[in-house]
PDB file of N, CA and C in Angstrom:
ATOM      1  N   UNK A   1      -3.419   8.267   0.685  1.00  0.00           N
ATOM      2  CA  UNK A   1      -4.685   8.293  -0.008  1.00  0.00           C
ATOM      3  C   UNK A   1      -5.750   7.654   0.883  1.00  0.00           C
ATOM      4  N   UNK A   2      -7.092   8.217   1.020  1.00  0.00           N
ATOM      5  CA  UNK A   2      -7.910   7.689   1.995  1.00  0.00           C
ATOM      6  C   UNK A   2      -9.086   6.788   1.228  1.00  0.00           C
ATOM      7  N   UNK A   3      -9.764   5.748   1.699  1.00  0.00           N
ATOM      8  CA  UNK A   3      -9.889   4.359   1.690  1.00  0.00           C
ATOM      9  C   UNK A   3     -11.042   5.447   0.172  1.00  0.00           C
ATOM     10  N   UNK A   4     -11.629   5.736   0.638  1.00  0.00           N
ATOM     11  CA  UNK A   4     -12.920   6.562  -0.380  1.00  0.00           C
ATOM     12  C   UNK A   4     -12.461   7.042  -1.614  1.00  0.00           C
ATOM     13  N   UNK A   5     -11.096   7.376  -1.324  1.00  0.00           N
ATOM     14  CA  UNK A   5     -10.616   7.635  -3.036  1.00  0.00           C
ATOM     15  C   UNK A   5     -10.069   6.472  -3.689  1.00  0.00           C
ATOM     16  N   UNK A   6      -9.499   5.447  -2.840  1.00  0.00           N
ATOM     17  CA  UNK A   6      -8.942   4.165  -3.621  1.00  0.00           C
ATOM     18  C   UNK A   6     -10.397   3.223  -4.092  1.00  0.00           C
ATOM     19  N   UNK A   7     -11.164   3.354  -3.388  1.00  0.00           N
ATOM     20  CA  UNK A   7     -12.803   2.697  -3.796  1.00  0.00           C
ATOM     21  C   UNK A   7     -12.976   3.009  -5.313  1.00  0.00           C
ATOM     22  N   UNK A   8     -12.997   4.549  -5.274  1.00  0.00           N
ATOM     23  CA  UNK A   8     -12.691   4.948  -6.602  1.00  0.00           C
ATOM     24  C   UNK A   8     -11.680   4.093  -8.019  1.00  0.00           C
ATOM     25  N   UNK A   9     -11.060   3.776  -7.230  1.00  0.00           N
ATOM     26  CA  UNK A   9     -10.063   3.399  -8.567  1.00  0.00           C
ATOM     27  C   UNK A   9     -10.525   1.705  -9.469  1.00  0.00           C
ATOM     28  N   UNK A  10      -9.747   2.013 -10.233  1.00  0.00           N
ATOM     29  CA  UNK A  10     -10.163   0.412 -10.595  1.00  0.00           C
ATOM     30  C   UNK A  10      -9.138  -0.462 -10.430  1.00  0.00           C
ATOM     31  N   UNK A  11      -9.327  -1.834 -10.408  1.00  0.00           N
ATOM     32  CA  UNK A  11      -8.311  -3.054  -9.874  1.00  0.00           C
ATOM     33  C   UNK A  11      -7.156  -2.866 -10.274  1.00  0.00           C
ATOM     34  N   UNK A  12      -7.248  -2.590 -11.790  1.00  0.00           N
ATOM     35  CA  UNK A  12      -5.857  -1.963 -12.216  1.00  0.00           C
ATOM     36  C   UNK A  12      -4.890  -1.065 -11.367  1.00  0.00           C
ATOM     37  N   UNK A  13      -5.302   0.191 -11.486  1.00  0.00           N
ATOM     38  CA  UNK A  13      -4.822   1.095 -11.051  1.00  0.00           C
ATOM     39  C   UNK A  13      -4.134   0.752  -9.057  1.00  0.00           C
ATOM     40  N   UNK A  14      -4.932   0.142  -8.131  1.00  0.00           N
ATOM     41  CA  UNK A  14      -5.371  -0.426  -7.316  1.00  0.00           C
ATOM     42  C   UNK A  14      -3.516  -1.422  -7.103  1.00  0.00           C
ATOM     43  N   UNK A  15      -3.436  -2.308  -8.272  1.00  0.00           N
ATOM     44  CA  UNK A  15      -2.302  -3.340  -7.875  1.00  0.00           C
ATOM     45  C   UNK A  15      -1.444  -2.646  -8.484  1.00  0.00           C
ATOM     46  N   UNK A  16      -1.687  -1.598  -9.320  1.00  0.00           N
ATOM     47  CA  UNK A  16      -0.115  -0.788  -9.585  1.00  0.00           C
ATOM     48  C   UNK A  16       0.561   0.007  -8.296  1.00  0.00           C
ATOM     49  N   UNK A  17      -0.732   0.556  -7.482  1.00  0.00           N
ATOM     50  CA  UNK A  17      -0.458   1.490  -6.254  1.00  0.00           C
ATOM     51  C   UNK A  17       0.600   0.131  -5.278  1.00  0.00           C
ATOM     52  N   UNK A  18       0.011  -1.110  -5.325  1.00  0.00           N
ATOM     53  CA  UNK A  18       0.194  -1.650  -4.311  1.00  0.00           C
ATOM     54  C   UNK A  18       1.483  -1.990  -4.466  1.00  0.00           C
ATOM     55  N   UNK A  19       1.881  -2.209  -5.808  1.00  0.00           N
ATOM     56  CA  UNK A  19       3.180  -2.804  -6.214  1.00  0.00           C
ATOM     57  C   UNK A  19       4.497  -1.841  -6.154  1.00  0.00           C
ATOM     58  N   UNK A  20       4.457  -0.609  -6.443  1.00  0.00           N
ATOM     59  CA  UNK A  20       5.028   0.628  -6.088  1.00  0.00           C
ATOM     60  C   UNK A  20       5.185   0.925  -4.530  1.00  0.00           C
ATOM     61  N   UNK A  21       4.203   0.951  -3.458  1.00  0.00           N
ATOM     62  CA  UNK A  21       4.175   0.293  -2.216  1.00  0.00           C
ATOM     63  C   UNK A  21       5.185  -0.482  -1.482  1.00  0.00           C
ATOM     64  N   UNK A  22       4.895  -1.514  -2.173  1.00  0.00           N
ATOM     65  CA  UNK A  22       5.407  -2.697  -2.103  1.00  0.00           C
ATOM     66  C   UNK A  22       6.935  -2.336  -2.178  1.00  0.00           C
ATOM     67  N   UNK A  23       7.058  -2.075  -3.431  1.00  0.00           N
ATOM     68  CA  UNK A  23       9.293  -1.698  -3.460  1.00  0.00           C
ATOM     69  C   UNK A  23       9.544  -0.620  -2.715  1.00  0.00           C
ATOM     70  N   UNK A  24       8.959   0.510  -2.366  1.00  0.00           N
ATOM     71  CA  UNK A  24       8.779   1.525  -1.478  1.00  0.00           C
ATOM     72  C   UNK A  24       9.273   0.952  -0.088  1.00  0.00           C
ATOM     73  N   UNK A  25       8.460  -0.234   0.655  1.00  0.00           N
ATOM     74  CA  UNK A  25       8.637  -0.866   1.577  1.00  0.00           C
ATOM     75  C   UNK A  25       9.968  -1.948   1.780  1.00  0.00           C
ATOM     76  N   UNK A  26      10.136  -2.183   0.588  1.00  0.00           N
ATOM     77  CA  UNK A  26      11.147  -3.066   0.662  1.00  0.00           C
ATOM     78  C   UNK A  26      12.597  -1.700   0.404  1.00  0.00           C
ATOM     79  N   UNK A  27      12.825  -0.700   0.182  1.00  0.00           N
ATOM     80  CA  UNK A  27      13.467  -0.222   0.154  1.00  0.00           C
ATOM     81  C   UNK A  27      13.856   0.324   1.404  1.00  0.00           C
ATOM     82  N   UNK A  28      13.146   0.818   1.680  1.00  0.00           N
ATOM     83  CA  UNK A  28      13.422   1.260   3.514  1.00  0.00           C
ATOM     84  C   UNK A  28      13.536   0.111   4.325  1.00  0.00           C
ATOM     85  N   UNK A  29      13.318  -0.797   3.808  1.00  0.00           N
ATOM     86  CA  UNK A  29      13.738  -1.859   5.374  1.00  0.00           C
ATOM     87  C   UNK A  29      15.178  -2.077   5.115  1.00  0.00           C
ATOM     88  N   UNK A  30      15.474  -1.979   3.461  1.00  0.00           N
ATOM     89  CA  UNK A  30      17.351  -1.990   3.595  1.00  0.00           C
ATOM     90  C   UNK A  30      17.720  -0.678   4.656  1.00  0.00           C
ATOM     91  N   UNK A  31      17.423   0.471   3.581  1.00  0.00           N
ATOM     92  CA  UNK A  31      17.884   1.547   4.183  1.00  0.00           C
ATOM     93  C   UNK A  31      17.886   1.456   5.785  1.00  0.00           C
ATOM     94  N   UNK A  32      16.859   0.530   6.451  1.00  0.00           N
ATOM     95  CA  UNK A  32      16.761   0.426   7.975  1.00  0.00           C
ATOM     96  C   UNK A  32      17.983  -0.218   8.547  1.00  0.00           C
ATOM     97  N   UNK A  33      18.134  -1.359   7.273  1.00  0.00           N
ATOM     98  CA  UNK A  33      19.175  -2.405   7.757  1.00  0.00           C
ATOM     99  C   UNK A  33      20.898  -1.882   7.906  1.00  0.00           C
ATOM    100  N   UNK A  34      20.897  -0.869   6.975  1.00  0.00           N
ATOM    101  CA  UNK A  34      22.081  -0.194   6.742  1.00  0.00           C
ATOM    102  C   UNK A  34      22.163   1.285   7.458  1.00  0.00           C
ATOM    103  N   UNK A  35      21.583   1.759   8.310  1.00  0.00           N
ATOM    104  CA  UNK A  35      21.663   2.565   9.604  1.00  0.00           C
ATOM    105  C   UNK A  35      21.116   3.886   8.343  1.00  0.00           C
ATOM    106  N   UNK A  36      20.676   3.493   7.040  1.00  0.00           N
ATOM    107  CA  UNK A  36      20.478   5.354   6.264  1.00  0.00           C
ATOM    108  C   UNK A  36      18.713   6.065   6.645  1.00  0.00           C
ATOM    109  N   UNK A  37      17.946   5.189   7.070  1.00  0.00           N
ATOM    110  CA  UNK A  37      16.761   5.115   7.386  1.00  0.00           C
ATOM    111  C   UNK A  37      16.591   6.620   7.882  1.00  0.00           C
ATOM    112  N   UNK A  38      16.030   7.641   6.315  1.00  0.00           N
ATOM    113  CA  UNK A  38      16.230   9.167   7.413  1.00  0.00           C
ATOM    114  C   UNK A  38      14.917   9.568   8.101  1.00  0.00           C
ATOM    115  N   UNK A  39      13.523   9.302   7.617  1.00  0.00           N
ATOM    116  CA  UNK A  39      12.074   8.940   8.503  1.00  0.00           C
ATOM    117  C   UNK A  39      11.556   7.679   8.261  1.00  0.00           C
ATOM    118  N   UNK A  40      12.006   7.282   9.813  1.00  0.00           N
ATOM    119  CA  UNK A  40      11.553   5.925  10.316  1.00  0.00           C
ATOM    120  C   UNK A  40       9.641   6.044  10.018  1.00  0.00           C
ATOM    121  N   UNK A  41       9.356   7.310  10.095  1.00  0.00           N
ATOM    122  CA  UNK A  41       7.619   7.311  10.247  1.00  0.00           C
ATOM    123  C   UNK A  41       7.272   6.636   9.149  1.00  0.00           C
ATOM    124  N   UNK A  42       7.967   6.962   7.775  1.00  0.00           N
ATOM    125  CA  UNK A  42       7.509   6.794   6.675  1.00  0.00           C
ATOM    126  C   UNK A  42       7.254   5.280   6.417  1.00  0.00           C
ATOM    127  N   UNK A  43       7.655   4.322   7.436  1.00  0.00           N
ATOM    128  CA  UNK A  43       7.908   2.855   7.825  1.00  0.00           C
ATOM    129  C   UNK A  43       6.412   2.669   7.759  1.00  0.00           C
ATOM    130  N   UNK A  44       5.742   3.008   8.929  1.00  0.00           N
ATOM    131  CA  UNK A  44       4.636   2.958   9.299  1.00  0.00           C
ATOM    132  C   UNK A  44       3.665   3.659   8.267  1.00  0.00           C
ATOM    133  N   UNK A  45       3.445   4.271   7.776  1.00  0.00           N
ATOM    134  CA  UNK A  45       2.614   5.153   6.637  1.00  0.00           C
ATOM    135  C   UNK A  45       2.576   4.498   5.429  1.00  0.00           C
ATOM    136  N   UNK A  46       3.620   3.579   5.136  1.00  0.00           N
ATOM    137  CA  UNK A  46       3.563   2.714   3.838  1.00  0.00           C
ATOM    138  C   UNK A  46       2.800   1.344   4.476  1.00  0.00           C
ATOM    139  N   UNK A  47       3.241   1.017   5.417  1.00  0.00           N
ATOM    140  CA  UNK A  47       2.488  -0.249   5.813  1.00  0.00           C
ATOM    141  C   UNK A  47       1.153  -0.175   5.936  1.00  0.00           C
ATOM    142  N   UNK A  48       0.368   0.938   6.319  1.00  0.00           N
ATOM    143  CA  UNK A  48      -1.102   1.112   6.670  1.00  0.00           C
ATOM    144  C   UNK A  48      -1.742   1.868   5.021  1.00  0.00           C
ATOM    145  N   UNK A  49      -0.908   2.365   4.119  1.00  0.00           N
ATOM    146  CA  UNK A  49      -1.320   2.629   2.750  1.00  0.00           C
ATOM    147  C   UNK A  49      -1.523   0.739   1.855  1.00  0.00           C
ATOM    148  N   UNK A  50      -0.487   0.119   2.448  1.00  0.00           N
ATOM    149  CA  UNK A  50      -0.663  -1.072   1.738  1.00  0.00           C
ATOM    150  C   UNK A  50      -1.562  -2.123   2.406  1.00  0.00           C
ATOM    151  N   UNK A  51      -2.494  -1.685   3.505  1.00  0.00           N
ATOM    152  CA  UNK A  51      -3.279  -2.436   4.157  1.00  0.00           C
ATOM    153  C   UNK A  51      -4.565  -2.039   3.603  1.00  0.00           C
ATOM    154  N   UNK A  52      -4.108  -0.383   3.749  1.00  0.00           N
ATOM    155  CA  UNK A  52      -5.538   0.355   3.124  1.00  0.00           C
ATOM    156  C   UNK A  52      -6.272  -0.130   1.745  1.00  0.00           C
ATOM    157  N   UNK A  53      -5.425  -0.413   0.736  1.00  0.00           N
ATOM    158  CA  UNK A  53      -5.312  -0.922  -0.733  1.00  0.00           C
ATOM    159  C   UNK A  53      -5.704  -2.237  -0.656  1.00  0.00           C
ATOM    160  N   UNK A  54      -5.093  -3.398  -0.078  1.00  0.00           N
ATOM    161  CA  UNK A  54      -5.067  -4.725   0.277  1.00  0.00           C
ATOM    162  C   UNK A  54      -7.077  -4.857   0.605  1.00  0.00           C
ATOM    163  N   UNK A  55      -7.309  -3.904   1.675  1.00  0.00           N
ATOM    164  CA  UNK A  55      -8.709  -3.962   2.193  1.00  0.00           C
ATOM    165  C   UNK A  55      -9.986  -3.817   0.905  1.00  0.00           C
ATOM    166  N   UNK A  56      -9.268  -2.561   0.270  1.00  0.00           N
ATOM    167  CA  UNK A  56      -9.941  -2.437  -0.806  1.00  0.00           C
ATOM    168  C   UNK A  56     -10.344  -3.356  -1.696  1.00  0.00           C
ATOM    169  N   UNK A  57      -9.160  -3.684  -2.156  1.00  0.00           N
ATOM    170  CA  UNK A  57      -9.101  -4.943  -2.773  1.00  0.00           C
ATOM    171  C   UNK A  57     -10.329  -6.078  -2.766  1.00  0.00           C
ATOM    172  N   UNK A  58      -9.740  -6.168  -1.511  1.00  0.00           N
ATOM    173  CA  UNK A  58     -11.110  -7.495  -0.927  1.00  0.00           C
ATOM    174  C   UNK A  58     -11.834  -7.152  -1.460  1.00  0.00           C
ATOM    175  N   UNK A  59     -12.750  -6.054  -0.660  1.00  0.00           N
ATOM    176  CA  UNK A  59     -14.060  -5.324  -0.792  1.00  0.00           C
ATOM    177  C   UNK A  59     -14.459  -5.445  -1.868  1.00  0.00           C
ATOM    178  N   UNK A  60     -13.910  -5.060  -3.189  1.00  0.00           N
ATOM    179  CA  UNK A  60     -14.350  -5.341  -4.279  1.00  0.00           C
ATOM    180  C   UNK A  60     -14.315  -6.706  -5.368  1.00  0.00           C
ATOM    181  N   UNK A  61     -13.255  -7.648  -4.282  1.00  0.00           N
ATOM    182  CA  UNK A  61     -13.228  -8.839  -4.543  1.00  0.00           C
ATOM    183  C   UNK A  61     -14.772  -9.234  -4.141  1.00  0.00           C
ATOM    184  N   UNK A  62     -14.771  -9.136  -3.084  1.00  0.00           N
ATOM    185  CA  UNK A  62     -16.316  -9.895  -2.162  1.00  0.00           C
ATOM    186  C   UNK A  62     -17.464  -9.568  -2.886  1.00  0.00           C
ATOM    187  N   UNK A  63     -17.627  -8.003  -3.498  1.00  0.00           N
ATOM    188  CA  UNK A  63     -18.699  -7.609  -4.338  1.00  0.00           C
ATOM    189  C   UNK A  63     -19.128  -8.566  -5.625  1.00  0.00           C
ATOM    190  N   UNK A  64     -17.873  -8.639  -6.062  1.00  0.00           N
ATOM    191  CA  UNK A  64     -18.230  -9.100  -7.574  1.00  0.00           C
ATOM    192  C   UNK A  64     -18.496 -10.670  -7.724  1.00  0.00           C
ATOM    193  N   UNK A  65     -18.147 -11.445  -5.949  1.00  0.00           N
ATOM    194  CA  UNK A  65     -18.655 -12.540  -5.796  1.00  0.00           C
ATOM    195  C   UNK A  65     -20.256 -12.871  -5.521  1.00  0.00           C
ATOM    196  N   UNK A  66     -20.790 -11.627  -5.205  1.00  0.00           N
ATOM    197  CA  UNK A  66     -22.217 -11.461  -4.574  1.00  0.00           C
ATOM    198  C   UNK A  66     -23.163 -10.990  -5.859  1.00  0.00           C
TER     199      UNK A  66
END
């Protein structure tokens, strides 16, 4: 999802993505640990979706401080 559609969302929606993410990520690092890891890419694509979200986050943290 690209940064302009998560802007869109609201905080809610926002820490549900991240939390789903989140076990997403923690699932493949077993699967890594246990040799089943079948796209390693997908490693990298969850980490920069949960940075993407994380950024967001802020952003609208920082707003509602201003």
């Amino acid at each position: 999802m690209k940064a302009n559609e998560l802007r869109q969302s609201s905080r809610e929606e926002l820490h549900k993505q991240l939390m789903e993410l989140l076990r997403e990520q923690f699932n493949l690092r077993m699967q890594r640990g246990t040799g089943q890891l079948s796209k390693p890419s997908r490693m990298k694509a969850v980490r920069r979706e949960i940075a993407r979200i994380k950024t967001v986050m802020a952003e609208q943290a920082a707003s509602n401080r201003s």
